[in-house]
C-alpha atoms as a PDB file:
ATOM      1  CA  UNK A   1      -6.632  17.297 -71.956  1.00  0.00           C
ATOM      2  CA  UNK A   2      -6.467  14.274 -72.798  1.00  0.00           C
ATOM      3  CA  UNK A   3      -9.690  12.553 -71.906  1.00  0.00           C
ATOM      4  CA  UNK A   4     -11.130  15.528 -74.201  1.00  0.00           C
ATOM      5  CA  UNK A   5      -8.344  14.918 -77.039  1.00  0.00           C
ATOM      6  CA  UNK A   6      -9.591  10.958 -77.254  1.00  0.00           C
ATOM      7  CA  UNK A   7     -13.339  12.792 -77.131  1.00  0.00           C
ATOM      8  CA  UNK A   8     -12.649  14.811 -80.057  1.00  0.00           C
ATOM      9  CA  UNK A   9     -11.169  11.637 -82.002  1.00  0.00           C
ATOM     10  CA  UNK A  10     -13.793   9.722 -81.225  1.00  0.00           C
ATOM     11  CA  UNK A  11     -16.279  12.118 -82.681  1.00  0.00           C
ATOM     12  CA  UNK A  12     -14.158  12.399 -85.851  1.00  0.00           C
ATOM     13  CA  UNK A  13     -13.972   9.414 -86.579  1.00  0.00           C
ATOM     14  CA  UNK A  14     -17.904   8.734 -86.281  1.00  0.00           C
ATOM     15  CA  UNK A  15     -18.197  11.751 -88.560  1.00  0.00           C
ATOM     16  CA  UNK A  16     -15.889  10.550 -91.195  1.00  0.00           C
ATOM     17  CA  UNK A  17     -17.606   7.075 -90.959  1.00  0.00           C
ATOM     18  CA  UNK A  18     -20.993   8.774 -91.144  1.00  0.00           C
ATOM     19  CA  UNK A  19     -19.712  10.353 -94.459  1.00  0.00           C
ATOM     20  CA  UNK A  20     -18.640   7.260 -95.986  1.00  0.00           C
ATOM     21  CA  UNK A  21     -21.070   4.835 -95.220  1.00  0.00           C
ATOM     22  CA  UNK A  22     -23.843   3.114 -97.518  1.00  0.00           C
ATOM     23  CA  UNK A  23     -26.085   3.727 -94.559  1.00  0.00           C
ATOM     24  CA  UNK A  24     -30.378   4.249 -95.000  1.00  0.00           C
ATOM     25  CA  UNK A  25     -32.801   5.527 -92.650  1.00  0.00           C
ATOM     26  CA  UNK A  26     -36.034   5.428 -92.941  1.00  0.00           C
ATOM     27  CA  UNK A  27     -39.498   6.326 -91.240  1.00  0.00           C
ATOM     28  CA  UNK A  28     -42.636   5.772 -91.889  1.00  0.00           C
ATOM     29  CA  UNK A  29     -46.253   5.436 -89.669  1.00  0.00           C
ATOM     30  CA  UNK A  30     -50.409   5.117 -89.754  1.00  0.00           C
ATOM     31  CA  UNK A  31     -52.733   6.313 -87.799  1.00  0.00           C
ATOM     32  CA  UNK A  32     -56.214   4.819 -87.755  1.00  0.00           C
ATOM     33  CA  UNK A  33     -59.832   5.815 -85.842  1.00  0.00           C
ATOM     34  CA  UNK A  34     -62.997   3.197 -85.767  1.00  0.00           C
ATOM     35  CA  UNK A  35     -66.414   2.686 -84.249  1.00  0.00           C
ATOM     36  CA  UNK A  36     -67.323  -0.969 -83.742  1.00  0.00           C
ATOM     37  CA  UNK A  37     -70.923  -2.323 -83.138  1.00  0.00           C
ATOM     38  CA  UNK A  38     -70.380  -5.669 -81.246  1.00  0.00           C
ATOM     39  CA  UNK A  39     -72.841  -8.074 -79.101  1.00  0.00           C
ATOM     40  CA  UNK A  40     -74.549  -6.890 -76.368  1.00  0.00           C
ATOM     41  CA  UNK A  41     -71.691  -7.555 -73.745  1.00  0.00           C
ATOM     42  CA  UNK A  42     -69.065  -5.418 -76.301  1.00  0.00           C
ATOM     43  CA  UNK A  43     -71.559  -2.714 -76.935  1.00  0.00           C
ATOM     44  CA  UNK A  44     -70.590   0.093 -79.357  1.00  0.00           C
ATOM     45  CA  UNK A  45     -66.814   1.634 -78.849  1.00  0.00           C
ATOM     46  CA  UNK A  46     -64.391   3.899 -80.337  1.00  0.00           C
ATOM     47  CA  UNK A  47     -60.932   2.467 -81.136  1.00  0.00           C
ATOM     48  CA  UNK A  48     -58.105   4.630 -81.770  1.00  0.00           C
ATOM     49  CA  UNK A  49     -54.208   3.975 -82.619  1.00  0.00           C
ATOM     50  CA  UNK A  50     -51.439   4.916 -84.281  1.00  0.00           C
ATOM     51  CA  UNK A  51     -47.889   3.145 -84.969  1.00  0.00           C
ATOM     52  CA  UNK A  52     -44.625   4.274 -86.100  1.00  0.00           C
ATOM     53  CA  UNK A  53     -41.987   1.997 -87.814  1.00  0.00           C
ATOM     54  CA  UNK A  54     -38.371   2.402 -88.278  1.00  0.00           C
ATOM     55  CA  UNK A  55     -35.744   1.002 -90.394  1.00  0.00           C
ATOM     56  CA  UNK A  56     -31.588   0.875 -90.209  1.00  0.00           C
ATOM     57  CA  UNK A  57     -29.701  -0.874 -93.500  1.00  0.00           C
ATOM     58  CA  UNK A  58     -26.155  -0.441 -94.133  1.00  0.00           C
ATOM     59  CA  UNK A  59     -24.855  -1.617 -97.613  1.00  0.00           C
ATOM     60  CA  UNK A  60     -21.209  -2.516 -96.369  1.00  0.00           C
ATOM     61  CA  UNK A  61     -19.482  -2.012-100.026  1.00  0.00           C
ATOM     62  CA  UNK A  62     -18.411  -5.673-100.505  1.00  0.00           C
ATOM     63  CA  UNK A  63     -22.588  -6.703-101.482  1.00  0.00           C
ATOM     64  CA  UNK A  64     -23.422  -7.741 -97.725  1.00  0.00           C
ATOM     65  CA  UNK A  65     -25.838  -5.476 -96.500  1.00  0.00           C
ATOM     66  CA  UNK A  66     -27.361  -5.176 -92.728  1.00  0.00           C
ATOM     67  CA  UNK A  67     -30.542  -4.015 -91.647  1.00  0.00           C
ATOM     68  CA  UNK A  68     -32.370  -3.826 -88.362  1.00  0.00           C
ATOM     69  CA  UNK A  69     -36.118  -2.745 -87.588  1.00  0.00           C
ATOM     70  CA  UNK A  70     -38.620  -1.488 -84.759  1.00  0.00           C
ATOM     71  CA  UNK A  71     -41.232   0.291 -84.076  1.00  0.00           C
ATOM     72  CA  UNK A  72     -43.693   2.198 -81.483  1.00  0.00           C
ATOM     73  CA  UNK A  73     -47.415   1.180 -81.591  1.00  0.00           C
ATOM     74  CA  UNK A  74     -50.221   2.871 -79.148  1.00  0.00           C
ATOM     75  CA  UNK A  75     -53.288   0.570 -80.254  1.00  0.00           C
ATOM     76  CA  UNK A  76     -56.268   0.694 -78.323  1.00  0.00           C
ATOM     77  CA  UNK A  77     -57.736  -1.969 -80.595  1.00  0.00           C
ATOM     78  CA  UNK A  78     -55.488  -4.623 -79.113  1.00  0.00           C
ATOM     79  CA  UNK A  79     -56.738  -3.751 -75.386  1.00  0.00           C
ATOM     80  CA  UNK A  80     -52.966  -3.035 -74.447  1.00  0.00           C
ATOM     81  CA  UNK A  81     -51.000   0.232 -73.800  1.00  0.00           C
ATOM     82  CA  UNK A  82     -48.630   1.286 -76.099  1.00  0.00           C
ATOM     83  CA  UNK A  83     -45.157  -0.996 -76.656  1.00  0.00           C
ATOM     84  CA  UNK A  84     -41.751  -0.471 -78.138  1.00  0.00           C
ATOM     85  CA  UNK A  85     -41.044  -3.336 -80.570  1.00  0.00           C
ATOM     86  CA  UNK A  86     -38.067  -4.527 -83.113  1.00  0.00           C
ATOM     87  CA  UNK A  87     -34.093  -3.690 -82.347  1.00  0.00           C
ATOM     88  CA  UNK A  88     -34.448  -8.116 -81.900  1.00  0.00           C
ATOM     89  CA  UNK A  89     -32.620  -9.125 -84.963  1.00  0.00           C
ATOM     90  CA  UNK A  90     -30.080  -8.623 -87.488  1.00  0.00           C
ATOM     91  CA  UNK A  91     -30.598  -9.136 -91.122  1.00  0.00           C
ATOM     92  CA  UNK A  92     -27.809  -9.766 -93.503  1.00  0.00           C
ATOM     93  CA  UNK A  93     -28.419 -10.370 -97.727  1.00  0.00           C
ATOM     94  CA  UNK A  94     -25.841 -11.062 -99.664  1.00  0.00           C
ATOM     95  CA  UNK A  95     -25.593 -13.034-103.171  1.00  0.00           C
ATOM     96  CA  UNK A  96     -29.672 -13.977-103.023  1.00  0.00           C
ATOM     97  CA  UNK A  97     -29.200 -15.497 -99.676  1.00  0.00           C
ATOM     98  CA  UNK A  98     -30.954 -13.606 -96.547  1.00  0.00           C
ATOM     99  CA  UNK A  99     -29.830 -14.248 -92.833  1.00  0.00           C
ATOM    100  CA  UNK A 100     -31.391 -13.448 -89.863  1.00  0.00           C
ATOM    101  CA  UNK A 101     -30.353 -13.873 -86.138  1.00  0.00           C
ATOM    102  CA  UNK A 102     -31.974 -12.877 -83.114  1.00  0.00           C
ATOM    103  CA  UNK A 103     -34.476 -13.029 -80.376  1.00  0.00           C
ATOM    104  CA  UNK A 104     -37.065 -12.319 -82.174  1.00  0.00           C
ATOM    105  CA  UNK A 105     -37.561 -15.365 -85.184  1.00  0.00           C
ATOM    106  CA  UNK A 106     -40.742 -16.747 -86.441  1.00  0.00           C
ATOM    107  CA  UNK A 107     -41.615 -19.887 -87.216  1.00  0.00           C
ATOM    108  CA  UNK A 108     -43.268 -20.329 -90.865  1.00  0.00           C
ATOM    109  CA  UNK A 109     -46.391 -21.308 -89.437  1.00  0.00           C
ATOM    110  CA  UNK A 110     -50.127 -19.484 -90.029  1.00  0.00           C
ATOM    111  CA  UNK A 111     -49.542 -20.077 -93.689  1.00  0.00           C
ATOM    112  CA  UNK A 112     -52.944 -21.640 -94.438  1.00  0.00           C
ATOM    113  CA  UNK A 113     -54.702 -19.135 -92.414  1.00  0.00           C
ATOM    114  CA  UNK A 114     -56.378 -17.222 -95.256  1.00  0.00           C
ATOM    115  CA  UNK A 115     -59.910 -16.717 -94.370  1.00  0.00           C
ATOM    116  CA  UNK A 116     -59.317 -13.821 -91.601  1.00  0.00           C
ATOM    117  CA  UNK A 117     -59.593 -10.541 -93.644  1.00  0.00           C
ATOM    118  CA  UNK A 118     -60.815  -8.104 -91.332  1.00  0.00           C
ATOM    119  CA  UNK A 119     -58.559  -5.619 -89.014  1.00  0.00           C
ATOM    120  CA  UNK A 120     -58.109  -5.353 -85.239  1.00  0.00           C
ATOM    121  CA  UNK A 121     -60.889  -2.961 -85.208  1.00  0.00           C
ATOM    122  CA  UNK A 122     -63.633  -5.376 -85.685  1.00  0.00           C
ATOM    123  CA  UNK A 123     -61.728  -8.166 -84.914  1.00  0.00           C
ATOM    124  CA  UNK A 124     -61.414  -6.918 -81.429  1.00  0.00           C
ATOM    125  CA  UNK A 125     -65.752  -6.937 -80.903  1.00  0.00           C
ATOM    126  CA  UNK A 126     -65.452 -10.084 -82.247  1.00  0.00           C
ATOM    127  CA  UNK A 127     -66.898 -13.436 -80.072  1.00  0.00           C
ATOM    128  CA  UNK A 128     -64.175 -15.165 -82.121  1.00  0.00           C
ATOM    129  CA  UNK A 129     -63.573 -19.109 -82.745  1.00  0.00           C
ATOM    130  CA  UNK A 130     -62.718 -20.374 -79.079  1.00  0.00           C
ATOM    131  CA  UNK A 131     -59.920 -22.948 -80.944  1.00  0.00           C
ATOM    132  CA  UNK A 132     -57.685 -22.950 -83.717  1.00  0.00           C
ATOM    133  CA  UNK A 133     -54.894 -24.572 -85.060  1.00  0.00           C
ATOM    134  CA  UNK A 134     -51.408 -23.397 -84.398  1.00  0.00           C
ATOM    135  CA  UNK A 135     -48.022 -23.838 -82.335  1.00  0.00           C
ATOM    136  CA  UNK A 136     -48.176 -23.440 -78.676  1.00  0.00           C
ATOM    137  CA  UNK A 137     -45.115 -20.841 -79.360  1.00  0.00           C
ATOM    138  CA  UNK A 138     -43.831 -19.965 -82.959  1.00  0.00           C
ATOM    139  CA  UNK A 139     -40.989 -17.672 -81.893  1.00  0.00           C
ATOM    140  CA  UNK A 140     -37.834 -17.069 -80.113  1.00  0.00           C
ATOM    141  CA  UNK A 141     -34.139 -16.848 -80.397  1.00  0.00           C
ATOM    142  CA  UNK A 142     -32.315 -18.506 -83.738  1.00  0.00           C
ATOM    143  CA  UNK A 143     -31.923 -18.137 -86.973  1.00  0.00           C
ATOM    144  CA  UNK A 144     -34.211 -17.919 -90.136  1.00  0.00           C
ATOM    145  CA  UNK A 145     -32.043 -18.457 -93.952  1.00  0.00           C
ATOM    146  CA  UNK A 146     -33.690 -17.661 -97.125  1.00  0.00           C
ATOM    147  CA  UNK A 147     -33.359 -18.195-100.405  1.00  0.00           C
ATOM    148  CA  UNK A 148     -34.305 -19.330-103.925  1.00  0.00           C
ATOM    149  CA  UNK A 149     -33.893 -22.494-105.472  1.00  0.00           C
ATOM    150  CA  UNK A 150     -34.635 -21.599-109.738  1.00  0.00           C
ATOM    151  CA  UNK A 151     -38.420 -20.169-109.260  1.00  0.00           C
ATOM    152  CA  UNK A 152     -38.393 -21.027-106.291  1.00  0.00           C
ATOM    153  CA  UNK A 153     -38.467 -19.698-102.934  1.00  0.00           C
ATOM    154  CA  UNK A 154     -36.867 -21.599 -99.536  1.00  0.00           C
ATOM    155  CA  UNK A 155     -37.279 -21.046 -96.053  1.00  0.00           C
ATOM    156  CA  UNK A 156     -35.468 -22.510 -93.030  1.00  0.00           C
ATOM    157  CA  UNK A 157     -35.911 -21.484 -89.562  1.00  0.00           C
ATOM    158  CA  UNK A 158     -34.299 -22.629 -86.581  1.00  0.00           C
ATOM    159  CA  UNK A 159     -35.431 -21.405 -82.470  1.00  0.00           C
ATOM    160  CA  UNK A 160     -33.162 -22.232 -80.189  1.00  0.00           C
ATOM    161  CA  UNK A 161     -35.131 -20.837 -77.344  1.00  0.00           C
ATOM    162  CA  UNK A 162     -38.759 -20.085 -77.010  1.00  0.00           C
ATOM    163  CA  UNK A 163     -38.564 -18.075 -73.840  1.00  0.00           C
ATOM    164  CA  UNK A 164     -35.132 -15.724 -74.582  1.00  0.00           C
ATOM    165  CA  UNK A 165     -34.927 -11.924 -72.459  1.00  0.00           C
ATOM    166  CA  UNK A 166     -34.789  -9.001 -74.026  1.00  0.00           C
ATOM    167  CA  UNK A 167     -31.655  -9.202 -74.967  1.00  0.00           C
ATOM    168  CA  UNK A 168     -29.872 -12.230 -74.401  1.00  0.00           C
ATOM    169  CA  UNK A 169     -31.273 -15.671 -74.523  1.00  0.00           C
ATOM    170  CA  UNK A 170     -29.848 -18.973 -72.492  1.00  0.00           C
ATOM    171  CA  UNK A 171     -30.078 -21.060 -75.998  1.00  0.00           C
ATOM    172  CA  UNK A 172     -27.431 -24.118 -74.140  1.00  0.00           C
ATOM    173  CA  UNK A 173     -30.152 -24.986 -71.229  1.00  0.00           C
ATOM    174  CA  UNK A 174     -33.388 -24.267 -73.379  1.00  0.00           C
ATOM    175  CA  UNK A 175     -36.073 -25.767 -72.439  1.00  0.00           C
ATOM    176  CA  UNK A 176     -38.402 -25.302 -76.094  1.00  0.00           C
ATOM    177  CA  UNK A 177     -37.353 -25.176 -79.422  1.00  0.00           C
ATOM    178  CA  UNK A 178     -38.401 -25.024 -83.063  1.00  0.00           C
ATOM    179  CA  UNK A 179     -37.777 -25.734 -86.503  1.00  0.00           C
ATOM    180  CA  UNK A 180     -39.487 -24.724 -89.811  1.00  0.00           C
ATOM    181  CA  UNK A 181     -39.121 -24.885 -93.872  1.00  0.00           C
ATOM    182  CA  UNK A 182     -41.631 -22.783 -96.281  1.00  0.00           C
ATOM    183  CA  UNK A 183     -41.521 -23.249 -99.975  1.00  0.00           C
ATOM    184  CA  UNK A 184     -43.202 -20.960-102.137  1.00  0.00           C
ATOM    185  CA  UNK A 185     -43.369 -21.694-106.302  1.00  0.00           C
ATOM    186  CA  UNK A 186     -46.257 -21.449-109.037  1.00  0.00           C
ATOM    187  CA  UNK A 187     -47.310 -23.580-111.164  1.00  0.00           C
ATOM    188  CA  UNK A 188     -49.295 -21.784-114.126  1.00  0.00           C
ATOM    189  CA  UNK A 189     -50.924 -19.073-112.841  1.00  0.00           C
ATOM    190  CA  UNK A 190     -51.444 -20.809-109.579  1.00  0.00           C
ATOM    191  CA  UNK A 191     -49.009 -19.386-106.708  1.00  0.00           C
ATOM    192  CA  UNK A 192     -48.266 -22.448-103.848  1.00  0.00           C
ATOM    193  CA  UNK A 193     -46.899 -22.022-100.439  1.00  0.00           C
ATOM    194  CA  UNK A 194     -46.377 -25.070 -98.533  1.00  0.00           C
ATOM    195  CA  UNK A 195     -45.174 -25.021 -94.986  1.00  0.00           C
ATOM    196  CA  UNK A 196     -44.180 -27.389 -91.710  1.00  0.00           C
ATOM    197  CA  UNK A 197     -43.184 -26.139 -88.331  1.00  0.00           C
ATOM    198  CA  UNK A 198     -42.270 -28.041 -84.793  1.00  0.00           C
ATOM    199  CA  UNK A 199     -42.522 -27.211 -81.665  1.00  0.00           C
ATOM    200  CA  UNK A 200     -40.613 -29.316 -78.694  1.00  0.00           C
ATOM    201  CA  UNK A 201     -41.790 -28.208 -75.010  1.00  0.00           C
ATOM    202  CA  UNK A 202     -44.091 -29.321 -72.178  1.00  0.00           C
ATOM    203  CA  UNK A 203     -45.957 -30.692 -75.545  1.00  0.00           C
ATOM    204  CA  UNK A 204     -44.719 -31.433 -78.627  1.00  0.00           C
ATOM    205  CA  UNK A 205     -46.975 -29.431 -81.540  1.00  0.00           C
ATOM    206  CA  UNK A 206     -46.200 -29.980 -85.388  1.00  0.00           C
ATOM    207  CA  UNK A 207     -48.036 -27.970 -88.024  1.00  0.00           C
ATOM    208  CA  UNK A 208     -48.177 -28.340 -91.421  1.00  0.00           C
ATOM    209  CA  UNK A 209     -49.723 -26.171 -93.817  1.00  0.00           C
ATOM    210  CA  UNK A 210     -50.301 -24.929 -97.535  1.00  0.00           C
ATOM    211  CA  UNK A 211     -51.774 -22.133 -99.819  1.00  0.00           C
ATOM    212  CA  UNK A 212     -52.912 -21.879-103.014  1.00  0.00           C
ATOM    213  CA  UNK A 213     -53.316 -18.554-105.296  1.00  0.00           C
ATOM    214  CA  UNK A 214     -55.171 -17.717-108.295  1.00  0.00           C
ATOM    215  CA  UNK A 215     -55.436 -14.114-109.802  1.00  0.00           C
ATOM    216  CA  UNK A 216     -56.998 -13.013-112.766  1.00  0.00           C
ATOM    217  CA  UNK A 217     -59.196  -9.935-113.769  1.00  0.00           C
ATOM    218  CA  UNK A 218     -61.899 -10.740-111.833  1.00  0.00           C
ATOM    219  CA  UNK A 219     -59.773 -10.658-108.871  1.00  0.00           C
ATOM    220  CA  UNK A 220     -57.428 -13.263-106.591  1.00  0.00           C
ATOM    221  CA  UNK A 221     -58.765 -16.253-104.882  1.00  0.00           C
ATOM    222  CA  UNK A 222     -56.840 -17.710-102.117  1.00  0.00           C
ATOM    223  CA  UNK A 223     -57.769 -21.134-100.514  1.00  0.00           C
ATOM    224  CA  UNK A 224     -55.914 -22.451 -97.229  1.00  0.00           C
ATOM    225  CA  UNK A 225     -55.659 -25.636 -95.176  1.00  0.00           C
ATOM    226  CA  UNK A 226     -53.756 -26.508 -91.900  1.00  0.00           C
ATOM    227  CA  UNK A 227     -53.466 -29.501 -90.128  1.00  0.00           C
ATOM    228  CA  UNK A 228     -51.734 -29.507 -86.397  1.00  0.00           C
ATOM    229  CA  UNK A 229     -51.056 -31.945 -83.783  1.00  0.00           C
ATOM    230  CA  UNK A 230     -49.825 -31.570 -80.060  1.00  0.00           C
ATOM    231  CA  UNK A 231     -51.816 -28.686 -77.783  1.00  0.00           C
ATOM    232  CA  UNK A 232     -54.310 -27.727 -80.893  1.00  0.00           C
ATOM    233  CA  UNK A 233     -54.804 -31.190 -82.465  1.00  0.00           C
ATOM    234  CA  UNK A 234     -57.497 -30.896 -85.620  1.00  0.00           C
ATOM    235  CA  UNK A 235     -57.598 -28.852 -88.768  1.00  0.00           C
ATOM    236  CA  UNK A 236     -58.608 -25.425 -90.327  1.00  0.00           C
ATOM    237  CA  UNK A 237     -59.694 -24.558 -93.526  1.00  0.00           C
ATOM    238  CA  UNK A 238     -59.951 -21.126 -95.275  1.00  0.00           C
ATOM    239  CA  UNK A 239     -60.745 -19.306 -98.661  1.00  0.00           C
ATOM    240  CA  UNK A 240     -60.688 -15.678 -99.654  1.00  0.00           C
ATOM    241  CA  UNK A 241     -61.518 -13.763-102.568  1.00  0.00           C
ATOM    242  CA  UNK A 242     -60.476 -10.171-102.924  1.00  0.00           C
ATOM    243  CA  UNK A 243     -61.242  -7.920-105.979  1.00  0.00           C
ATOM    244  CA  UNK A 244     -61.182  -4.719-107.276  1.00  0.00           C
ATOM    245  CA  UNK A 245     -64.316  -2.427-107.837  1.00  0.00           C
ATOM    246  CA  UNK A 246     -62.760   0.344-109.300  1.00  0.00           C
ATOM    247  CA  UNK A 247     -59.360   1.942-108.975  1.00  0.00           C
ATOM    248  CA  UNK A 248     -59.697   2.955-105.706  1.00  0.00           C
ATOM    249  CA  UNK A 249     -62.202   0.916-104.275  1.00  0.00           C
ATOM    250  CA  UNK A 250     -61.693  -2.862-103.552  1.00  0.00           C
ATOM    251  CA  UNK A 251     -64.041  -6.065-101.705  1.00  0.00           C
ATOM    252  CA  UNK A 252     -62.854  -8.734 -99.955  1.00  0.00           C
ATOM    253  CA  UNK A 253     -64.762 -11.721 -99.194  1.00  0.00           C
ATOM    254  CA  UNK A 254     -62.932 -14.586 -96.427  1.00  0.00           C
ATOM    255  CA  UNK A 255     -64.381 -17.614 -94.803  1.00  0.00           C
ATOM    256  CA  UNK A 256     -62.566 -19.729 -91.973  1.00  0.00           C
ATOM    257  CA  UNK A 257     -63.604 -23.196 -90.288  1.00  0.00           C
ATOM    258  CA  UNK A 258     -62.000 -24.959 -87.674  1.00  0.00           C
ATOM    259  CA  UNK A 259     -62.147 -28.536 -86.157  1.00  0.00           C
ATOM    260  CA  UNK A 260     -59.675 -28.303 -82.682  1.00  0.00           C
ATOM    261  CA  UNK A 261     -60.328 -31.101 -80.503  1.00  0.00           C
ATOM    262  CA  UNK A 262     -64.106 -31.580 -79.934  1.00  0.00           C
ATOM    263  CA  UNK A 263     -64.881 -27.635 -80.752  1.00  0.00           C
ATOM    264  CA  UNK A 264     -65.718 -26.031 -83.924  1.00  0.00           C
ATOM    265  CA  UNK A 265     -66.426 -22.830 -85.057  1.00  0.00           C
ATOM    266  CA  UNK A 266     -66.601 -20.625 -88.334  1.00  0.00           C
ATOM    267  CA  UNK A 267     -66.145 -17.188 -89.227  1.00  0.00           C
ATOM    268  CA  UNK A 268     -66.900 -14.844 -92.001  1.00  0.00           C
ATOM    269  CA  UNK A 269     -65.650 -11.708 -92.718  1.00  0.00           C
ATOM    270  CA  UNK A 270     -66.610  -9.141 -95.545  1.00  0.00           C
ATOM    271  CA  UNK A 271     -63.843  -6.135 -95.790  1.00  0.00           C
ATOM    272  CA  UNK A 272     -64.604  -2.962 -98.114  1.00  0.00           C
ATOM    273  CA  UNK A 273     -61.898   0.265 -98.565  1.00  0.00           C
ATOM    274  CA  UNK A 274     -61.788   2.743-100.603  1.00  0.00           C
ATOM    275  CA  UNK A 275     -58.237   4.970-101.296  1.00  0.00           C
ATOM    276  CA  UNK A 276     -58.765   8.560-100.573  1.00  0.00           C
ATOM    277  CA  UNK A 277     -55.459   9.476-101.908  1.00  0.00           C
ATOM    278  CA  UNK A 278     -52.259  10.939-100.299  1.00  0.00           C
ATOM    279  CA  UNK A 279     -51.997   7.505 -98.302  1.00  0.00           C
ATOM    280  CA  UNK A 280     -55.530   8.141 -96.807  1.00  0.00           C
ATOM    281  CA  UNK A 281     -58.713   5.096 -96.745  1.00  0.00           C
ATOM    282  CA  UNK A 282     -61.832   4.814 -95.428  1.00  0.00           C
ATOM    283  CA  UNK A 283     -63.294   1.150 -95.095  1.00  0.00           C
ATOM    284  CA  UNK A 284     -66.095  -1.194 -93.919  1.00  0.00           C
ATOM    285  CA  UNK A 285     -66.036  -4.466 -91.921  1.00  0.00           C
ATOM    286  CA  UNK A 286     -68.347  -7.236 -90.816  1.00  0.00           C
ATOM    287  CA  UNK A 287     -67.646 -10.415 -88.906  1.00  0.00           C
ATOM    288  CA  UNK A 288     -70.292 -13.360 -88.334  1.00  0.00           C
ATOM    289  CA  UNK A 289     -68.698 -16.143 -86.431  1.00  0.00           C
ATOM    290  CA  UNK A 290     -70.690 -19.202 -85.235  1.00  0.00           C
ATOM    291  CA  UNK A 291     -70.087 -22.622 -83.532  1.00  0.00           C
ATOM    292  CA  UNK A 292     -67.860 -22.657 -80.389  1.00  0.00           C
ATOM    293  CA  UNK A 293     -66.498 -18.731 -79.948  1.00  0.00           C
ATOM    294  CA  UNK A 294     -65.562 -17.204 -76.769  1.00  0.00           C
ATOM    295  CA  UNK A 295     -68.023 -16.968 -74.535  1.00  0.00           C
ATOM    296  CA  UNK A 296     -70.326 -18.946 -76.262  1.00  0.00           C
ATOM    297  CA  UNK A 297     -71.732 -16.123 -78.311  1.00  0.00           C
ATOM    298  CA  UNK A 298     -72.673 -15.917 -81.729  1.00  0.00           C
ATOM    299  CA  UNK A 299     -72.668 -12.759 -82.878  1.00  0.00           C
ATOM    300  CA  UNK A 300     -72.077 -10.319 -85.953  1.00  0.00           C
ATOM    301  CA  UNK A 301     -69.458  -7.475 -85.385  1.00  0.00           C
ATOM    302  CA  UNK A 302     -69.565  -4.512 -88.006  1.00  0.00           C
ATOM    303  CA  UNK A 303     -66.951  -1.323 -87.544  1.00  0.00           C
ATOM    304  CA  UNK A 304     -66.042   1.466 -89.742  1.00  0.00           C
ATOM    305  CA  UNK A 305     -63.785   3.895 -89.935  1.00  0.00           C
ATOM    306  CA  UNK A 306     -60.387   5.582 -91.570  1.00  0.00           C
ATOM    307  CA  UNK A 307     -56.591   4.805 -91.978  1.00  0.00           C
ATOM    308  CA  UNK A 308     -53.582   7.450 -92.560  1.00  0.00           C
ATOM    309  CA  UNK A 309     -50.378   6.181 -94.070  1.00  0.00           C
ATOM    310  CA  UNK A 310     -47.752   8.929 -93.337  1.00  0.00           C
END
C-alpha cells in the first residue's frame, strides 16, 4: 500500500504541476517529392522525404524561459536512412540574453556561404565543388551566449569537445575544441554579418567570414566572402539575388567560387517556387558547377518537384 500511496502522489503532483506551468508544445513537419536529371553516372531518380520537428519551452514565471528541440527526418535526398535528431541542448532567455548548453553547439562559421540556393534534391545529383572552405569540425559540446549590444547583435560560442556521446561528453581530457563570435548590424539599408571561428585538433583551422545585405523592391542581394586556414586553406566567394515575381511566385539567382589549396571550382544555381497555398509549393532547380567537382565531372543538374508544410 504504500509503494502505490507514493505512486498516486507522484502522479498528483505531476498533474498539479502540469496545471500550473507556463509550458508550450508544439509540432510541426514537411513532406517533399522530386525528380532529378543528373550526369550520366546519376541518371534520372526520384527523391522522397519527409521530417517532423518538435519543440518544448517552459516560461518559468520569474522571465527565464527553457526550451529544448528535435526532430525525426526520413530523407532519401541525403542518401541516409531516417535519424532522430535534437533533445542535445538546453536553451535559456532571459532579460535579452540567450544561453545555450549542450552537445550539440555550432560554431558561427558558413556565414559567407551565400551562393548555394538550391535544395538537397538537386543538390544531391550534383558533381559538386571537390573543396571548400570551412572548419574541419564546427560542433560539439559547450556553450553558445547571445545577445545585443544597441542595434546590434553578438554571438559567442565556446566547444569544449568536438567528439562528445550522445549524452555526455569528456570536456576535461578533450582532445578538439572551438571558439566563435558573430556580429550582425546594418548600416543604411545594408544588413552586415561578420564572423571568426577556431578550430584546435590534429590541425589547427581558423575561419573568418562576412555578409553583406541589400533589399529593396526589386528584390535582396546578398554577397559573401570567406577566408580559412588550417585543413581547407584558400577562399570562397558568393553572391545571390532573390526576388519576387508575383505574390506567390519568387526567383533566385546564386553564384559560388572557391580557391582551396591548388583546386577550384564554381557553381551556379537558379531556384524558382511558386506558393500553392495552405503551406503547399511547387518549384524548379538547376545547378551548373565547373572546375574541380567530384569526380571530375562537369555537369548541369535540374530537379523539380513539390513541398508540404503541415
Amino acid at each position: 500500500m504504500k509503494k502505490i500511496a507514493l505512486i498516486v502522489s507522484a502522479i498528483s503532483a505531476a498533474l498539479f504541476a502540469s496545471a500550473t506551468a507556463k509550458a508550450d508544445v508544439s509540432v510541426s513537419g514537411a513532406a517533399a517529392l522530386g525528380v532529378v536529371s543528373g550526369d550520366s553516372t546519376n541518371g534520372t531518380r526520384v527523391y522522397n522525404g519527409a521530417s517532423m520537428s518538435f519543440g518544448l519551452s517552459s516560461d518559468l514565471g520569474n522571465g527565464v524561459t527553457v526550451s529544448t528541440s528535435a526532430g525525426i527526418t526520413n530523407s532519401t535526398t541525403a542518401g541516409a536512412a531516417g535519424a532522430v535528431t535534437g533533445w542535445d541542448n538546453l536553451t535559456f532567455a532571459t532579460g535579452g540574453v540567450t544561453l545555450t548548453v549542450g552537445n550539440d553547439i555550432g560554431l558561427p562559421d558558413g556565414v559567407g556561404e551565400v551562393g548555394g540556393l538550391v535544395g538537397d534534391t538537386a543538390a544531391v545529383g550534383s558533381a559538386g565543388i571537390t573543396s571548400t572552405t570551412g572548419l574541419t569540425d564546427d560542433e560539439g559540446a559547450g556553450v553558445s551566449i547571445s545577445t545585443s549590444l544597441g542595434s546590434a547583435g553578438l554571438t559567442i560560442v565556446y566547444v569544449a569537445d568536438s567528439a562528445p556521446n550522445p549524452t555526455s561528453s569528456d570536456i576535461s581530457d578533450s582532445g578538439a575544441t572551438g571558439t566563435g563570435v558573430k556580429i550582425t548590424t546594418a548600416m543604411g539599408d545594408i544588413g552586415v554579418s561578420v564572423a571568426y571561428a577556431t578550430y584546435s585538433g590534429l590541425v589547427d583551422d581558423t575561419e573568418t567570414a562576412g555578409a553583406l545585405t541589400y533589399a529593396s523592391s526589386m528584390g535582396t542581394i546578398t554577397a559573401g566572402y570567406t577566408a580559412s586556414t588550417g585543413a581547407k586553406e584558400g577562399n570562397q566567394v558568393g553572391i545571390a539575388y532573390e526576388m519576387d515575381l508575383d505574390g506567390a511566385t519568387s526567383l533566385g539567382i546564386g553564384y559560388t567560387s572557391a580557391n582551396v589549396g591548388t583546386e577550384s571550382g564554381r557553381a551556379t544555381d537558379i531556384v524558382v517556387s511558386r506558393a500553392l497555398g495552405g503551406g503547399m509549393s511547387v518549384w524548379a532547380e538547376l545547378r551548373n558547377t565547373s572546375g574541380d567537382t567530384s569526380g571530375g565531372t562537369e555537369n548541369s543538374t535540374m530537379a523539380i518537384g513539390t513541398s508540404v508544410s503541415f
